[in-house]
Protein backbone atom coordinates (compact mmCIF):
# COMPACT_ATOMS: atom_id res chain seq x y z
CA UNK A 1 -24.41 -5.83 6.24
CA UNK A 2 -20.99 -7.12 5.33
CA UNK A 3 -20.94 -8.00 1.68
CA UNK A 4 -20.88 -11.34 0.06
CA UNK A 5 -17.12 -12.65 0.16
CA UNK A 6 -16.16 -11.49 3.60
CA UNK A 7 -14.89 -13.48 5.96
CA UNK A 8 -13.14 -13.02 9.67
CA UNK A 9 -11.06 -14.47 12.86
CA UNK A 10 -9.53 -13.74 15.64
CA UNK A 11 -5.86 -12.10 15.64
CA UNK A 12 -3.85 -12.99 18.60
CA UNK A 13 0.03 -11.04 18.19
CA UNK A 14 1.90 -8.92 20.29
CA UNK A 15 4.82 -6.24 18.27
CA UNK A 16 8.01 -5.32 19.10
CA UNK A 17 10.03 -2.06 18.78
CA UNK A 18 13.66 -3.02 17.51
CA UNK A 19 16.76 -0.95 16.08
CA UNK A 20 17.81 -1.66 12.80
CA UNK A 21 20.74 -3.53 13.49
CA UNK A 22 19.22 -6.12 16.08
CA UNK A 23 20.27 -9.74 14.90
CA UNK A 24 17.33 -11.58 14.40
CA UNK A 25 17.12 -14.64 17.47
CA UNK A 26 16.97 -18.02 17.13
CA UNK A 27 13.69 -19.47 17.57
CA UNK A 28 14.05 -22.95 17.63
CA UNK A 29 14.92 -22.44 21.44
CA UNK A 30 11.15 -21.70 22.29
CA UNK A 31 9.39 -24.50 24.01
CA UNK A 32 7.19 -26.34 21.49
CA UNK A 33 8.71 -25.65 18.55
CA UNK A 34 10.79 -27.93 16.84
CA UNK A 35 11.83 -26.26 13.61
CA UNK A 36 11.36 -22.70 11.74
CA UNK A 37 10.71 -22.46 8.33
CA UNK A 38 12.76 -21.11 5.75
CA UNK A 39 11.78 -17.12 5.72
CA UNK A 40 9.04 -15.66 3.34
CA UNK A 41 10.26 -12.27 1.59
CA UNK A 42 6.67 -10.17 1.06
CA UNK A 43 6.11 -6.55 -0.08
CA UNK A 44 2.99 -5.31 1.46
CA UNK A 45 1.40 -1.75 0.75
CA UNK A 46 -1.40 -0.67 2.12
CA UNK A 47 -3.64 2.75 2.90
CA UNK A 48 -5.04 3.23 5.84
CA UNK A 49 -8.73 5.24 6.11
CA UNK A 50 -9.64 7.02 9.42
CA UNK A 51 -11.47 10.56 9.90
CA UNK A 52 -10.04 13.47 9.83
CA UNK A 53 -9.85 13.52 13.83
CA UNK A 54 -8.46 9.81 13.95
CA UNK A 55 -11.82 8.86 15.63
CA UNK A 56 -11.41 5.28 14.46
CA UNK A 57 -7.31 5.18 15.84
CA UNK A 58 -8.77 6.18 18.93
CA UNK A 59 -10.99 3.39 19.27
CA UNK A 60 -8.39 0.82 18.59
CA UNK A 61 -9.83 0.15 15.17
CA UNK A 62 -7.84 0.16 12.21
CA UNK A 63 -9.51 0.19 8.47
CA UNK A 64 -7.01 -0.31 5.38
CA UNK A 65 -6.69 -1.13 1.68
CA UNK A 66 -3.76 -3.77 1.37
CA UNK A 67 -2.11 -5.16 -1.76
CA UNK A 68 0.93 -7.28 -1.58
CA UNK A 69 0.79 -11.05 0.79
CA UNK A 70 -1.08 -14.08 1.01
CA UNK A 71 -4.37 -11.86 2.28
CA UNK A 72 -4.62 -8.67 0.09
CA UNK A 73 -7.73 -6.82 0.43
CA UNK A 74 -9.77 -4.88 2.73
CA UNK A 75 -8.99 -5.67 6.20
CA UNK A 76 -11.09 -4.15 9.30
CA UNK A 77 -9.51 -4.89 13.04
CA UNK A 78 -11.56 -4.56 15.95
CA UNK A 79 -10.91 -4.41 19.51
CA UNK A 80 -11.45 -8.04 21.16
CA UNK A 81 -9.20 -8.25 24.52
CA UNK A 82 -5.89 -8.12 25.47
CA UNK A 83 -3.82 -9.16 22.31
CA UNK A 84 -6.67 -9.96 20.79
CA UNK A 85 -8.82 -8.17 17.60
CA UNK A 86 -11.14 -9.63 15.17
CA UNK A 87 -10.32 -9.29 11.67
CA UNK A 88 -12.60 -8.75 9.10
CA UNK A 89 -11.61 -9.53 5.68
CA UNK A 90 -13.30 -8.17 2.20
CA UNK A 91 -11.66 -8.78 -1.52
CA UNK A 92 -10.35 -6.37 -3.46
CA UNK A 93 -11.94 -3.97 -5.99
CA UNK A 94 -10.70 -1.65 -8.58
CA UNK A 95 -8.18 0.60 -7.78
CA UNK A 96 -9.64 3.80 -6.21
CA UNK A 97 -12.23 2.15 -5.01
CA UNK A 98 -14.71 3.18 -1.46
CA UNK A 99 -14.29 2.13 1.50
CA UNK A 100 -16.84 -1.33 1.46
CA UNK A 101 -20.48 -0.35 2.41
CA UNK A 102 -20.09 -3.20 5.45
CA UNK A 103 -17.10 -2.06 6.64
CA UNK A 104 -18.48 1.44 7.13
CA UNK A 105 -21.64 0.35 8.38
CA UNK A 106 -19.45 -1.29 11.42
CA UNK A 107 -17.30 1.59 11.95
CA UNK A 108 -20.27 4.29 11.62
CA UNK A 109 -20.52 5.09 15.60
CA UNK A 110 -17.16 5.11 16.17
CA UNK A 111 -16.23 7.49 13.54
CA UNK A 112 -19.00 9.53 14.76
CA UNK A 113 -20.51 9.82 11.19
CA UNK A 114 -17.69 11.32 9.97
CA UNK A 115 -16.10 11.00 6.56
CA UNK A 116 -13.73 8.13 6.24
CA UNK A 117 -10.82 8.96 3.81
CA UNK A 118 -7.21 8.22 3.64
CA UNK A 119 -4.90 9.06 6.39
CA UNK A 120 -1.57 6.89 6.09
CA UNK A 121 0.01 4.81 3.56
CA UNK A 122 2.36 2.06 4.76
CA UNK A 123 4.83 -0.20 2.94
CA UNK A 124 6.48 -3.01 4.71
CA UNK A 125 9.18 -4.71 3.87
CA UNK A 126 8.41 -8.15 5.50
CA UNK A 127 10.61 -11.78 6.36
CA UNK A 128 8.49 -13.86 8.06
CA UNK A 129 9.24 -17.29 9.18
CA UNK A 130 6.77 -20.06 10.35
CA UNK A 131 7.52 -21.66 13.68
CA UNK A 132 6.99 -25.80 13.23
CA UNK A 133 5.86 -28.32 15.73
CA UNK A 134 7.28 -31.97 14.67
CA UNK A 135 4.33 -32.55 12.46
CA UNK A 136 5.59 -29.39 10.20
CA UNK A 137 2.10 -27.69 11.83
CA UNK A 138 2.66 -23.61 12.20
CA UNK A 139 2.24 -22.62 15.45
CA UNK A 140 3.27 -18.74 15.18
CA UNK A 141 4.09 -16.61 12.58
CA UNK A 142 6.65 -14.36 13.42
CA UNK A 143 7.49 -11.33 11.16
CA UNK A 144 10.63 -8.88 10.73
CA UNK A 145 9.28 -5.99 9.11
CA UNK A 146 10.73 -3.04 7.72
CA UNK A 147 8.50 -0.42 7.75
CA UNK A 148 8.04 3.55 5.65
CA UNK A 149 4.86 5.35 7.01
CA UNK A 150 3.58 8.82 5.72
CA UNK A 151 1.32 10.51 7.75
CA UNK A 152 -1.04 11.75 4.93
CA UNK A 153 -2.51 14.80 7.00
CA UNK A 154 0.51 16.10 8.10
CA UNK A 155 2.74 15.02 5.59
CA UNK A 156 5.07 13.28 8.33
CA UNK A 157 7.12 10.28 7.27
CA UNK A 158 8.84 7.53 9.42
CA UNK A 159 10.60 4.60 8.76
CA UNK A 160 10.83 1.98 11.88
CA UNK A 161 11.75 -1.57 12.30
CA UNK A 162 9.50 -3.89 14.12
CA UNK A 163 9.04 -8.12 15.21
CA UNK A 164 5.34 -9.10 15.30
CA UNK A 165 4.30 -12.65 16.67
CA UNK A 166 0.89 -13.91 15.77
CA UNK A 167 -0.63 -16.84 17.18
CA UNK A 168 -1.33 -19.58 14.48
CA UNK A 169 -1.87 -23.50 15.69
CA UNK A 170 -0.16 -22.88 19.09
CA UNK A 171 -1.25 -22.29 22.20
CA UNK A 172 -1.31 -18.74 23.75
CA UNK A 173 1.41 -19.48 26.29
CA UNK A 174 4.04 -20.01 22.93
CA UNK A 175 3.17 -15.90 22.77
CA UNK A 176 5.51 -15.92 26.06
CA UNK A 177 8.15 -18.22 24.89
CA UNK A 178 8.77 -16.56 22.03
CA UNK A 179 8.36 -13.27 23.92
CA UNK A 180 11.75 -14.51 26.15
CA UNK A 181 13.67 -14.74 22.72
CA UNK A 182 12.58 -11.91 21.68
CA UNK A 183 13.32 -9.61 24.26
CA UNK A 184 17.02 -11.19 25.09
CA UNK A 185 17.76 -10.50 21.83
CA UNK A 186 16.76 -6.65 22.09
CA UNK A 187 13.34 -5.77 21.48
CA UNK A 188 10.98 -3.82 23.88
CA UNK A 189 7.10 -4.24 23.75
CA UNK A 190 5.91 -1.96 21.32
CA UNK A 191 4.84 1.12 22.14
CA UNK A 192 1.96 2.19 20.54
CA UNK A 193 0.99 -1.57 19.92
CA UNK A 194 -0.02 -0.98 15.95
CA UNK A 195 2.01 0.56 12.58
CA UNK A 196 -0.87 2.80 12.13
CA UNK A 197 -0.67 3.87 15.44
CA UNK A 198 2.59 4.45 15.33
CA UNK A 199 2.38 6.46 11.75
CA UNK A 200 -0.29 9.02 13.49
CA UNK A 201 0.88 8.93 16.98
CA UNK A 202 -1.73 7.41 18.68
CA UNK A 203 -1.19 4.77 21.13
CA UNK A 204 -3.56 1.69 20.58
CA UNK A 205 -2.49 0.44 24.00
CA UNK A 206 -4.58 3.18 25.58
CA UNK A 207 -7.47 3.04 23.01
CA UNK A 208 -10.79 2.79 24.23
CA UNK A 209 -12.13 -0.67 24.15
């Protein structure tokens, strides 16, 4: 069972790969939205747990330990359709603290009753701005983040820059609006569709569903 205090929803976004020096777009010109907000500066750092074979990656699930944000905690995402993953959301503990009993419960098949541990730390570097409607609703989120990665098994670092859009309010046809700025600007789809996937070289784009 997931423990008392967890909660969950559905994660619409599509990421996008984009060199460092890509000027950011205006996205007032995306139909529907009538004003951004001024940008949010975060520092998010977070540890990612997998086995040792990436079992979890594989499956297009991704288990971490996040501090930093509006939503620190324990966050598990799970494959839901094309854009789409549920996220499942647990508070924080103590520092050095197990992966939750729930959360491994969930994952248990998929990591083929193997160990979970540590595989990846991540620390992003994040300006995100809030796309309006006239009624100062958000409709999207969209994020410029700045990203260092360390592959924990390998001892491989990367750093990467990267534009995430997540569906808020809006409808799922603003995903393709914005998706027009975006791409004019620069960007190309992202290729492994997740950080962590990026970070251990597996593609969630081709994970089994």
């Amino acid at each position: 069972m997931v423990r008392m205090g967890a909660t969950g929803h559905d994660e619409i976004e599509r990421k996008y790969d984009v060199e460092r020096s890509t000027t950011f777009p205006d996205l007032r010109a995306a139909e529907g939205v009538a004003s951004v907000g001024l940008p949010a500066e975060l520092l998010l750092e977070a540890v990612y747990y997998d086995t040792a074979a990436y079992d979890l990656a594989h499956h297009g699930i991704t288990l971490r330990r996040r501090v930093g944000g509006t939503d620190a905690g324990w966050h598990l995402k799970l494959p839901a359709g094309t854009d789409t993953r549920r996220e499942l959301h647990e508070p924080l503990g103590p520092g050095g603290e197990p992966v939750p009993d729930g959360f491994g419960e969930l994952v248990h098949a998929a990591a083929a009753g193997q160990r979970l541990a540590p595989v990846a730390t991540l620390t992003t570097r994040r300006r995100e701005f809030a796309l309006l409607d006239a009624e100062g609703i958000p409709l999207a989120h969209v994020c410029d983040d700045a990203v260092d990665a360390r592959a924990l098994l390998h001892e491989r670092d990367q750093s990467w820059r990267e534009w995430e859009v997540e569906l808020a309010a809006g409808p799922e046809a603003l995903l393709d609006a914005v998706a027009e700025l975006l791409l004019a600007a620069g960007a190309t789809p992202s290729t492994s569709g997740s950080k962590l996937g990026r970070a251990l070289g597996v593609s969630f784009r081709k994970a089994r569903l």
